[in-house]
Protein backbone atom coordinates (compact mmCIF):
# COMPACT_ATOMS: atom_id res chain seq x y z
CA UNK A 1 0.00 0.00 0.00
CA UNK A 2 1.05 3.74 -0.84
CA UNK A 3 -0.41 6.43 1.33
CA UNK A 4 0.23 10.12 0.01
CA UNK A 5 -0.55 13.32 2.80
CA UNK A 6 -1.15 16.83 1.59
CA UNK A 7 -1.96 19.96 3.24
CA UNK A 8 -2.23 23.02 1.50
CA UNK A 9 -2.68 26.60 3.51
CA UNK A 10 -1.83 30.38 2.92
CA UNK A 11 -3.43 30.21 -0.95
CA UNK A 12 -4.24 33.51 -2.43
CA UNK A 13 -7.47 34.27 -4.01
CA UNK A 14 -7.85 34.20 -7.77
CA UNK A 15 -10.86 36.78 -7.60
CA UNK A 16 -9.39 39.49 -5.99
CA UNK A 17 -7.32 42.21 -7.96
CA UNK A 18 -4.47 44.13 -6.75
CA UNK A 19 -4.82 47.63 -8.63
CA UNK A 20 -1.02 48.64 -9.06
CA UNK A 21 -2.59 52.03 -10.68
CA UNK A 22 -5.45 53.26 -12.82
CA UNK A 23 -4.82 50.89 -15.93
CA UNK A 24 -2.76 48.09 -13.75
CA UNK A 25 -3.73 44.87 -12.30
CA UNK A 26 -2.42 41.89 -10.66
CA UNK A 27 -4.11 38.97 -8.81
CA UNK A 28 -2.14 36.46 -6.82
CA UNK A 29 -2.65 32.84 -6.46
CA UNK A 30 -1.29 29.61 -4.59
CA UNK A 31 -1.09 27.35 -1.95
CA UNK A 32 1.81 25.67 0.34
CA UNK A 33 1.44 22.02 0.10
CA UNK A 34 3.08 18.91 2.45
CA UNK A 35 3.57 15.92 0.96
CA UNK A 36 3.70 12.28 2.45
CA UNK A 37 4.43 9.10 0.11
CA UNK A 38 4.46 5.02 0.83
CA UNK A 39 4.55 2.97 -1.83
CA UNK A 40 4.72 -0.56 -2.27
CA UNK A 41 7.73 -0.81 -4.57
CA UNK A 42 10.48 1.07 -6.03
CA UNK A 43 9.51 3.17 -9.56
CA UNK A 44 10.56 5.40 -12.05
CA UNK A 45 9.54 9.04 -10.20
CA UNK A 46 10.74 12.80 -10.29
CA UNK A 47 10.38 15.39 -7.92
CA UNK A 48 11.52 13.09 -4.70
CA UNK A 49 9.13 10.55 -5.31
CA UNK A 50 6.53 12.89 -5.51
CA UNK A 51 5.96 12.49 -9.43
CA UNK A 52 5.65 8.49 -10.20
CA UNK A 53 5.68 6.91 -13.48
CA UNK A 54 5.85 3.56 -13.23
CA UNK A 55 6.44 -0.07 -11.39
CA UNK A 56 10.67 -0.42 -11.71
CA UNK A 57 11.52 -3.56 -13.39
CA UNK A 58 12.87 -6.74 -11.49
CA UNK A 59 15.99 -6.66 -10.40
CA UNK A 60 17.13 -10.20 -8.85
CA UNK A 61 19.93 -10.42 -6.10
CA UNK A 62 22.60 -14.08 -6.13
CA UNK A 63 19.05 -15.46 -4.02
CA UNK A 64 16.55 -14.74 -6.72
CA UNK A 65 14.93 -11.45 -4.74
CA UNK A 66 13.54 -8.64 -6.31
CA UNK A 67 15.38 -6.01 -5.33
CA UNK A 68 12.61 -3.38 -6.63
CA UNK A 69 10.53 -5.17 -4.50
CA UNK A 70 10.85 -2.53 -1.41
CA UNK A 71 8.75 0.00 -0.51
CA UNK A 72 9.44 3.38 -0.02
CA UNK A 73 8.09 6.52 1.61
CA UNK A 74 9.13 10.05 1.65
CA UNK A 75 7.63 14.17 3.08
CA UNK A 76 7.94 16.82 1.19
CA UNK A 77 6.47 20.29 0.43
CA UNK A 78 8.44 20.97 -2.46
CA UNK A 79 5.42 20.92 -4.71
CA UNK A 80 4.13 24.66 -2.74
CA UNK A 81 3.15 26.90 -5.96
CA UNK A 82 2.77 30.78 -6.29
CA UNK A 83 1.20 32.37 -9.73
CA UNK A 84 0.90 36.56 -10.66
CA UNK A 85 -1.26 37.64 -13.11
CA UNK A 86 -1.12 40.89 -14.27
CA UNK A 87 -3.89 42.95 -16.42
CA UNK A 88 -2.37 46.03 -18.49
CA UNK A 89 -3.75 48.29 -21.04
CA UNK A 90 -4.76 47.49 -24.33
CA UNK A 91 -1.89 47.26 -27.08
CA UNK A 92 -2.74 46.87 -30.46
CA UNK A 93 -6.39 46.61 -29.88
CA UNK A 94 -5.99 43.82 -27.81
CA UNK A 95 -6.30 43.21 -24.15
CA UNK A 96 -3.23 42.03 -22.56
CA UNK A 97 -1.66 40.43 -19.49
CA UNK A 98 1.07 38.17 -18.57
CA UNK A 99 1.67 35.61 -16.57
CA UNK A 100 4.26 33.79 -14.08
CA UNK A 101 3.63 30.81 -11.85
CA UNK A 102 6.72 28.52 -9.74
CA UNK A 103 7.49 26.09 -7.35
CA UNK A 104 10.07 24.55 -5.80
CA UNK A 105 10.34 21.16 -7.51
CA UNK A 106 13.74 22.95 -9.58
CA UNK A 107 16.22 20.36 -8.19
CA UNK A 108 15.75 17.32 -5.92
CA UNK A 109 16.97 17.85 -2.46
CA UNK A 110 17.49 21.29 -2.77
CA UNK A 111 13.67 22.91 -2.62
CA UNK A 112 14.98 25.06 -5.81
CA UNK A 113 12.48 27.42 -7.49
CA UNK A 114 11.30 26.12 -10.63
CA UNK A 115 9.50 28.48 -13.43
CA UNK A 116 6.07 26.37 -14.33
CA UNK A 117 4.40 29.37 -16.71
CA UNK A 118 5.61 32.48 -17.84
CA UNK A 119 3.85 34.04 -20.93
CA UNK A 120 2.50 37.02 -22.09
CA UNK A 121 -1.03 37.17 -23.81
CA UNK A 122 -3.07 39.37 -26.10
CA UNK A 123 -6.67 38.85 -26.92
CA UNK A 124 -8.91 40.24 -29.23
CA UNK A 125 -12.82 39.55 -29.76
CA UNK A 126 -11.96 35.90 -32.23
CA UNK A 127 -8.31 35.32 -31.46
CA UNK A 128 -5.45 35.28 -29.32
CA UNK A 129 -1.55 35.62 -29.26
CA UNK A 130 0.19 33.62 -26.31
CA UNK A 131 4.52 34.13 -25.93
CA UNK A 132 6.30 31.62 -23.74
CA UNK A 133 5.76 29.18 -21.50
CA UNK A 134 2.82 26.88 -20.59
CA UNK A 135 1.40 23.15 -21.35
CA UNK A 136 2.11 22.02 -24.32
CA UNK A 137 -0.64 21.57 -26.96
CA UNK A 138 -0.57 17.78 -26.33
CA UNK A 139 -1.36 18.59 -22.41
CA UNK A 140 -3.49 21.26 -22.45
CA UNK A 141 -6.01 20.12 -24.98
CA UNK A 142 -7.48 17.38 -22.73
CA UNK A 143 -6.22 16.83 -18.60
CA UNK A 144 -7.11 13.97 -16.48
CA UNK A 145 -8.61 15.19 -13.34
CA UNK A 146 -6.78 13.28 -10.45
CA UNK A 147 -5.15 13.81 -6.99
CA UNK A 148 -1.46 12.39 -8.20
CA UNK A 149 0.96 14.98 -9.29
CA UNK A 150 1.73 12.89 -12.68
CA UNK A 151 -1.38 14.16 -13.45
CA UNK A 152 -2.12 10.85 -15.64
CA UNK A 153 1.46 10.25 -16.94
CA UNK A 154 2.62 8.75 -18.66
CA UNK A 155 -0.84 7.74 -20.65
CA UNK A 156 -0.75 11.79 -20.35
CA UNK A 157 1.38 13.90 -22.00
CA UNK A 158 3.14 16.21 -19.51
CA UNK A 159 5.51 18.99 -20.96
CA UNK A 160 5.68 22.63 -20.73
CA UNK A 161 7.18 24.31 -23.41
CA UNK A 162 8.63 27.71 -24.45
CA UNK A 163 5.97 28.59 -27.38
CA UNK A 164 4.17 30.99 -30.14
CA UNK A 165 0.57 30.34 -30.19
CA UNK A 166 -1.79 31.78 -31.90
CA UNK A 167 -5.65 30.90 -31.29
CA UNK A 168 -8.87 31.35 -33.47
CA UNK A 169 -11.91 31.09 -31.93
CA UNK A 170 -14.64 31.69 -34.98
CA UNK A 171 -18.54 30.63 -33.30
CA UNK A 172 -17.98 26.66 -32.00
CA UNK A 173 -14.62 26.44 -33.14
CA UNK A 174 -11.32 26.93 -31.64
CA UNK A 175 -7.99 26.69 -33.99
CA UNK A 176 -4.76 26.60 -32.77
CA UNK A 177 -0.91 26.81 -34.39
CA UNK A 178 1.72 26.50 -32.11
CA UNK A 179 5.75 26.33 -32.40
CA UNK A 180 7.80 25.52 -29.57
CA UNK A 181 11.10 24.71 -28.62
CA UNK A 182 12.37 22.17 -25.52
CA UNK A 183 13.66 23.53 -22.44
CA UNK A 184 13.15 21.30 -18.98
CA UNK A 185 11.26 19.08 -20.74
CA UNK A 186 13.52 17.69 -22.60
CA UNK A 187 14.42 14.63 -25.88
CA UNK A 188 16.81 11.94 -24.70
CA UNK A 189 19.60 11.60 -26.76
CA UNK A 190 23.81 10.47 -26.83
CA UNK A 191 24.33 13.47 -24.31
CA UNK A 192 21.23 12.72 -22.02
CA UNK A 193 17.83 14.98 -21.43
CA UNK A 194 18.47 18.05 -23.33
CA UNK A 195 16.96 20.58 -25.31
CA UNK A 196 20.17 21.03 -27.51
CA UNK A 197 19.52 18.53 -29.96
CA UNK A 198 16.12 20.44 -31.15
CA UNK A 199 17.78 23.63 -30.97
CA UNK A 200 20.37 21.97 -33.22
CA UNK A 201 18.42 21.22 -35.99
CA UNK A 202 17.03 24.74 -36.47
CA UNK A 203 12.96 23.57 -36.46
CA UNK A 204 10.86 24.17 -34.03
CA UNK A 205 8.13 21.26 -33.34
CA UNK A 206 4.79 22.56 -34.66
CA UNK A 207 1.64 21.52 -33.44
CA UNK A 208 -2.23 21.79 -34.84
CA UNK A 209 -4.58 22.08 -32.29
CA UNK A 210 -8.61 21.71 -33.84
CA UNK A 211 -11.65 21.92 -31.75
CA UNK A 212 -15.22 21.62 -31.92
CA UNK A 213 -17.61 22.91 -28.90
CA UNK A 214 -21.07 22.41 -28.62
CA UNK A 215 -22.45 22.42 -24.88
CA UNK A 216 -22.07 19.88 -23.06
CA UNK A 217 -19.56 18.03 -25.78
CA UNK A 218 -15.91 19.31 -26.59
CA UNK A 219 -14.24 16.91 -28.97
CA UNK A 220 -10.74 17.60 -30.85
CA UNK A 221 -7.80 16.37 -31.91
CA UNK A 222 -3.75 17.43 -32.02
CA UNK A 223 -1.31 17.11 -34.44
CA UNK A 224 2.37 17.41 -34.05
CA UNK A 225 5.89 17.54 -36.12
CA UNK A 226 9.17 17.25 -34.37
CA UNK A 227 12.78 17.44 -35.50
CA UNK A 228 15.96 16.35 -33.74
CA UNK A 229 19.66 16.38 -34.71
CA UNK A 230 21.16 14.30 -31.84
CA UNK A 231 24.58 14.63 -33.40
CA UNK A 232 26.72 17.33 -34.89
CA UNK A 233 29.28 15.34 -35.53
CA UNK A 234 30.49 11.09 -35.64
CA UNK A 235 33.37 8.98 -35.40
CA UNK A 236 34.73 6.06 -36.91
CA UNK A 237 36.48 3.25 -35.52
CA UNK A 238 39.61 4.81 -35.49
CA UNK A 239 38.39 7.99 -33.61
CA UNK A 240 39.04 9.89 -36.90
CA UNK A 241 35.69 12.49 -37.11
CA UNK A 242 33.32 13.59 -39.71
CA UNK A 243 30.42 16.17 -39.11
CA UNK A 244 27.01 15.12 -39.79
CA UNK A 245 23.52 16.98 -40.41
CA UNK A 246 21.66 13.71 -39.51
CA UNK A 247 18.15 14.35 -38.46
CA UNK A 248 15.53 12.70 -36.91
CA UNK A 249 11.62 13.48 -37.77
CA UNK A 250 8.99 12.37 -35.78
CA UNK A 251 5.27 12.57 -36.25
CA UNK A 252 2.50 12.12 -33.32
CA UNK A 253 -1.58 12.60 -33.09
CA UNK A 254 -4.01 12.68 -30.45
CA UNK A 255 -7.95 12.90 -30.92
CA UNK A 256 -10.26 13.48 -27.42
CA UNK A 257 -13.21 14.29 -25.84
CA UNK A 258 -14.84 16.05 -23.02
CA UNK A 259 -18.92 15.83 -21.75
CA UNK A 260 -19.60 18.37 -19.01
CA UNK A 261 -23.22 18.53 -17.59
CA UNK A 262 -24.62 18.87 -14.81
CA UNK A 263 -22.83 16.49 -11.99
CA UNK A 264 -20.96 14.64 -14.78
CA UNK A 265 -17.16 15.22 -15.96
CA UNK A 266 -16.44 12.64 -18.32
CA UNK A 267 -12.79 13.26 -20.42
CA UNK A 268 -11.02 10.30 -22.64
CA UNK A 269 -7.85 10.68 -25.26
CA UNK A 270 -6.21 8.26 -27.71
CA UNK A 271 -2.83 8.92 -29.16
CA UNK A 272 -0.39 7.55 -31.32
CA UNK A 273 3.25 8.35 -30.65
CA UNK A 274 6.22 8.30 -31.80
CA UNK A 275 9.62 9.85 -29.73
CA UNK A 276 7.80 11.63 -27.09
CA UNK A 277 10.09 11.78 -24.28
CA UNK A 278 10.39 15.19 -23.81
CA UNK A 279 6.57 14.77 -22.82
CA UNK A 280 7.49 12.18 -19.53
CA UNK A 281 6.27 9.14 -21.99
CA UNK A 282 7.35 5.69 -22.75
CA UNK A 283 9.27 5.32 -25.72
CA UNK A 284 12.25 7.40 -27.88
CA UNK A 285 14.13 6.09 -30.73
CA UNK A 286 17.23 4.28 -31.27
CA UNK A 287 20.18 4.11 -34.19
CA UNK A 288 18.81 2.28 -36.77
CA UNK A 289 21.68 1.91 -39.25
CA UNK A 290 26.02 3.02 -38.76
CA UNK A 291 28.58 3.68 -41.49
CA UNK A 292 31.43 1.74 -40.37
CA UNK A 293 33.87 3.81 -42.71
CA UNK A 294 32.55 7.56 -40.82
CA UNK A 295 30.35 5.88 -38.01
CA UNK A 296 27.47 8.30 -39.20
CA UNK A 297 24.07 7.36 -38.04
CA UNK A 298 20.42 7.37 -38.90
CA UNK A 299 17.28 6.92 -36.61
CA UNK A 300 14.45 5.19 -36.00
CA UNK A 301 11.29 5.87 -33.30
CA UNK A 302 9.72 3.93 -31.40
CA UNK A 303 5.92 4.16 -31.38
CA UNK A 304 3.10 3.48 -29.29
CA UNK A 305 -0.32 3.89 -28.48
CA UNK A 306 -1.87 5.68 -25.19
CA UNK A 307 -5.30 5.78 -23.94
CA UNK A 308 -7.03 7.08 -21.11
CA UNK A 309 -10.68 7.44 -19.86
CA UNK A 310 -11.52 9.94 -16.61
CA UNK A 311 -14.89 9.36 -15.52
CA UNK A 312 -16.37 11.78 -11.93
CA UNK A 313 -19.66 12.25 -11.00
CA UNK A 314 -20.75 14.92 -7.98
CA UNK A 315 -20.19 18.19 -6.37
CA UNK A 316 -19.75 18.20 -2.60
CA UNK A 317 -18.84 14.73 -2.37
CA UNK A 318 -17.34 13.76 -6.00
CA UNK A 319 -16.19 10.29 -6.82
CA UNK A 320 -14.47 9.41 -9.95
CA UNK A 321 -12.05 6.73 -11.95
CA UNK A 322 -9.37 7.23 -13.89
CA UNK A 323 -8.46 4.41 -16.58
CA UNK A 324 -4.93 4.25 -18.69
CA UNK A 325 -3.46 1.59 -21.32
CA UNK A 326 -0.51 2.33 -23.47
CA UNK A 327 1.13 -0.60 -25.75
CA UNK A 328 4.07 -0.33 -27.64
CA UNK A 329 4.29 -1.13 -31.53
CA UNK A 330 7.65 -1.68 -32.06
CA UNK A 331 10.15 1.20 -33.88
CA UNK A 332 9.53 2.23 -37.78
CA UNK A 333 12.81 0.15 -38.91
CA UNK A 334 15.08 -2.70 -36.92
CA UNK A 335 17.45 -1.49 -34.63
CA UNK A 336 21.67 -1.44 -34.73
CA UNK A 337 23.14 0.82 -32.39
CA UNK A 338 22.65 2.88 -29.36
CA UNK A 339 18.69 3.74 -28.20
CA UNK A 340 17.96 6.68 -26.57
CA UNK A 341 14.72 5.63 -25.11
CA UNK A 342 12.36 5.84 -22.00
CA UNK A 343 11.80 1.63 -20.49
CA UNK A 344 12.41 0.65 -24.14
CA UNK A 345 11.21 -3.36 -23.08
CA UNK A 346 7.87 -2.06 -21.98
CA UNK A 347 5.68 -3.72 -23.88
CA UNK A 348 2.72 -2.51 -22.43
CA UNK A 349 1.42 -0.84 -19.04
CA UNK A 350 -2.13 -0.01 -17.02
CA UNK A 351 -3.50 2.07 -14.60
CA UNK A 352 -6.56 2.15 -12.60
CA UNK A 353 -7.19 5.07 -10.61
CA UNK A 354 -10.52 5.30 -8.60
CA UNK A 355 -10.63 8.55 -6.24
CA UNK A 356 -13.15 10.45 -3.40
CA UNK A 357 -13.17 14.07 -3.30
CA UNK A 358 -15.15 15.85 -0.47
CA UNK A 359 -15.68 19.39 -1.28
CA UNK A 360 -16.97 21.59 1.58
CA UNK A 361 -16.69 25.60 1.33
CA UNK A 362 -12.66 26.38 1.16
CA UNK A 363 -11.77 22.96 1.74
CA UNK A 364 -11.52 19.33 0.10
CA UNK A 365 -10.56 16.10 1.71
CA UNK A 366 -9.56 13.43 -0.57
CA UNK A 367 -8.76 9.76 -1.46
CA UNK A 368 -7.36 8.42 -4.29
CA UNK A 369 -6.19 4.38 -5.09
CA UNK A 370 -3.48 4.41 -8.26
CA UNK A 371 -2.64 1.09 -8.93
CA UNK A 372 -0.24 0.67 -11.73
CA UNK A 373 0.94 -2.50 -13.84
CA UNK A 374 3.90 -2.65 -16.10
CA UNK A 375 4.99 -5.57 -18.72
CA UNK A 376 8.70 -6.13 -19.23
CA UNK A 377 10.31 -8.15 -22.17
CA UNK A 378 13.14 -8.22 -24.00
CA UNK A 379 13.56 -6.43 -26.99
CA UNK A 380 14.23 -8.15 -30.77
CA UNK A 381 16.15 -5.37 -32.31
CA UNK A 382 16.23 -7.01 -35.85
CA UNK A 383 12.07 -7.39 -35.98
CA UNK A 384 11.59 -3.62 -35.47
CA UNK A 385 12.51 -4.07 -31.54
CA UNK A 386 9.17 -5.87 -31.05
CA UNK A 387 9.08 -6.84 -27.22
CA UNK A 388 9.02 -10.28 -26.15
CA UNK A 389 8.71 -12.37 -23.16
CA UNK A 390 6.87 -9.55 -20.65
CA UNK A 391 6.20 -10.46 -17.48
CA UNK A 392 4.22 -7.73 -14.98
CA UNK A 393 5.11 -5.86 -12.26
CA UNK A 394 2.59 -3.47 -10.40
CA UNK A 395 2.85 -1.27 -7.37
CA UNK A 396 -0.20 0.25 -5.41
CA UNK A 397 0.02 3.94 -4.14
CA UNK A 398 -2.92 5.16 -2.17
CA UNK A 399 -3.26 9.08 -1.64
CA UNK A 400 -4.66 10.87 0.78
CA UNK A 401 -5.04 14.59 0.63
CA UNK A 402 -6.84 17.48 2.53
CA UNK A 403 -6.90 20.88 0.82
CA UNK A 404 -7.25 24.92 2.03
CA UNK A 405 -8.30 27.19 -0.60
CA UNK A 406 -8.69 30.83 -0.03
């Protein structure tokens, strides 16, 4: 069993506005927030445990023990948030403001401040500009609502990017284009998580975001491009070096859906991926052929398929279930080098996620059960690294929160 504690006290209201002088505004939000965590077996996490992925695979001592096979527990408050939002005049016939929100999940151990948003916005009657950063289009179209702080990933995408986006909103419809580059959230790659290897190839990722609102239904769906050059430059066998412009271009798509009426919140996405790392996924991509005479590379992704279902149902006392299943399909071409890749012998995983949420004036007490299974194989690199062999692992966290909200 995993038991998770939060408090969260001191928040500032969202509906009151500072005026900093006649055509000035700001309005202050957030919350200080305590953290306890058991689980029932070691996992892939960020944030100090805080942030879990996934079961850890086996790993078997001289007796035949699972070394993964121990729990853990932690408390924490690094995940206390502040936000500013400031309201200026009109420029360009558009109504603007910015704004900044952080925490202090920077660096583990260390309670370092971490920037979470920071953009600047103008809005006019059917459109929008938006400069810098906040969820990328693959996590802000659609969010699962539940207690964890993975917030659904890594069925979910999770990434906030540096950006240019520019919305239309014409009657039911809202159109988005969006370019961003990686910062925090980051590709893998030979030198690690890093947003180099995007800013090395030049291109931006750009994203489509296309949706369709009619009350209580809002149904969409995301497109993306994204370009990496891991390398700038490869070497032989006999350490003799030759530049390269090798690049690698992935393609990804999500469609979802969202009913809101009346005590119902139902949300569900499906999405087929290919190299999403940078959004705390499963997956990456791997060398897929090497020049012995210059050792230059090229690339292949791997791909899979998410899905996730959210399902709550109340006010004041609000229950809910939250349902994920991602499988992998292999890469594009066989494998024969070095992958840069997220638990590339997952074959598959699943989550089921039932919570309790108790709302009563500025507070909410609540409950949620995540129990997560993972599927481990082995890898066959020369039958496009299709997995083999899995055998599942699964770990249980249970969370319990109570929440202030001014």
């Amino acid at each position: 069993m995993a038991i998770q504690f939060v408090w969260v006290a001191n928040a500032f209201s969202r509906n009151d506005t500072i005026q900093l002088g006649r055509s000035f505004g700001l309005q202050l939000s957030g919350f200080v927030r305590g953290d306890y965590i058991l689980d029932t077996r070691q996992g892939g996490e960020a944030v100090e445990g805080l942030f879990l992925f996934y079961p850890a695979k086996p790993v078997l001592d001289e007796n035949g023990k699972d070394i993964n096979a121990t729990p853990k527990s932690n408390l924490t408050s690094i995940a206390s948030r502040l936000s500013m939002r400031f309201f200026a005049p009109e420029v360009l016939r558009a109504k603007s403001s910015a704004y900044i929100e952080v925490d202090f999940t920077g660096t583990s151990n260390t309670n370092g401040i971490r920037m979470r948003h920071a953009y600047i916005n103008l809005a006019w009657d059917k459109s929008s500009l938006l400069i810098g950063r906040t969820w990328h289009p693959f996590s802000a179209s659609c969010m699962p609502n539940v207690l964890a702080l993975n917030t659904g990933a890594p069925f979910w995408g999770f990434n906030r990017s540096d950006q240019l986006r520019f919305n239309f909103t014409p009657r039911q419809w809202a159109l988005s284009a969006i370019v961003d580059f990686q910062s925090d959230y980051a590709s893998l790659g030979p030198d690690g998580k890093s947003g180099v290897y995007m800013r090395n190839s030049i291109i931006p990722e750009f994203s489509i975001d296309i949706t369709h609102k009619t009350n209580p239904l809002q149904t969409g769906v995301v497109g993306s491009v994204k370009t990496l050059k891991p390398r700038l430059f490869t070497q032989n066998q006999t350490a003799q070096t030759y530049k390269t412009n090798e690049t690698i271009t992935t393609y990804s798509a999500q469609a979802y859906l969202q009913y809101k009426k009346a005590n119902w919140l139902i949300k569900s996405q499906a999405m087929y991926l290919q190299n999403t790392t940078d959004a705390l996924m499963i997956g990456g991509y791997a060398v897929s052929s090497i020049n012995p005479a210059t050792g230059h590379e090229t690339y292949t992704p791997t791909q899979y398929m998410n899905y996730w279902v959210g399902v709550d149902y109340g006010k004041k006392w609000q229950v809910g279930c939250f349902a994920g299943y991602l499988h992998s399909l292999g890469t594009l071409d066989n494998v024969a080098g070095a992958w840069y890749a997220r638990e590339k012998d997952m074959k598959y995983m699943y989550r089921i996620a039932p919570h309790l949420f108790y709302n009563i004036g500025n507070w909410q007490f609540a409950l949620e059960l995540e129990y997560t299974t993972s599927a481990y194989g082995t890898t066959v690199d020369n039958n496009h690294a299709k997995i083999i062999n899995a055998k599942e692992v699964s770990n249980l966290r249970t969370n319990l929160a109570v929440m202030f909200w001014l």
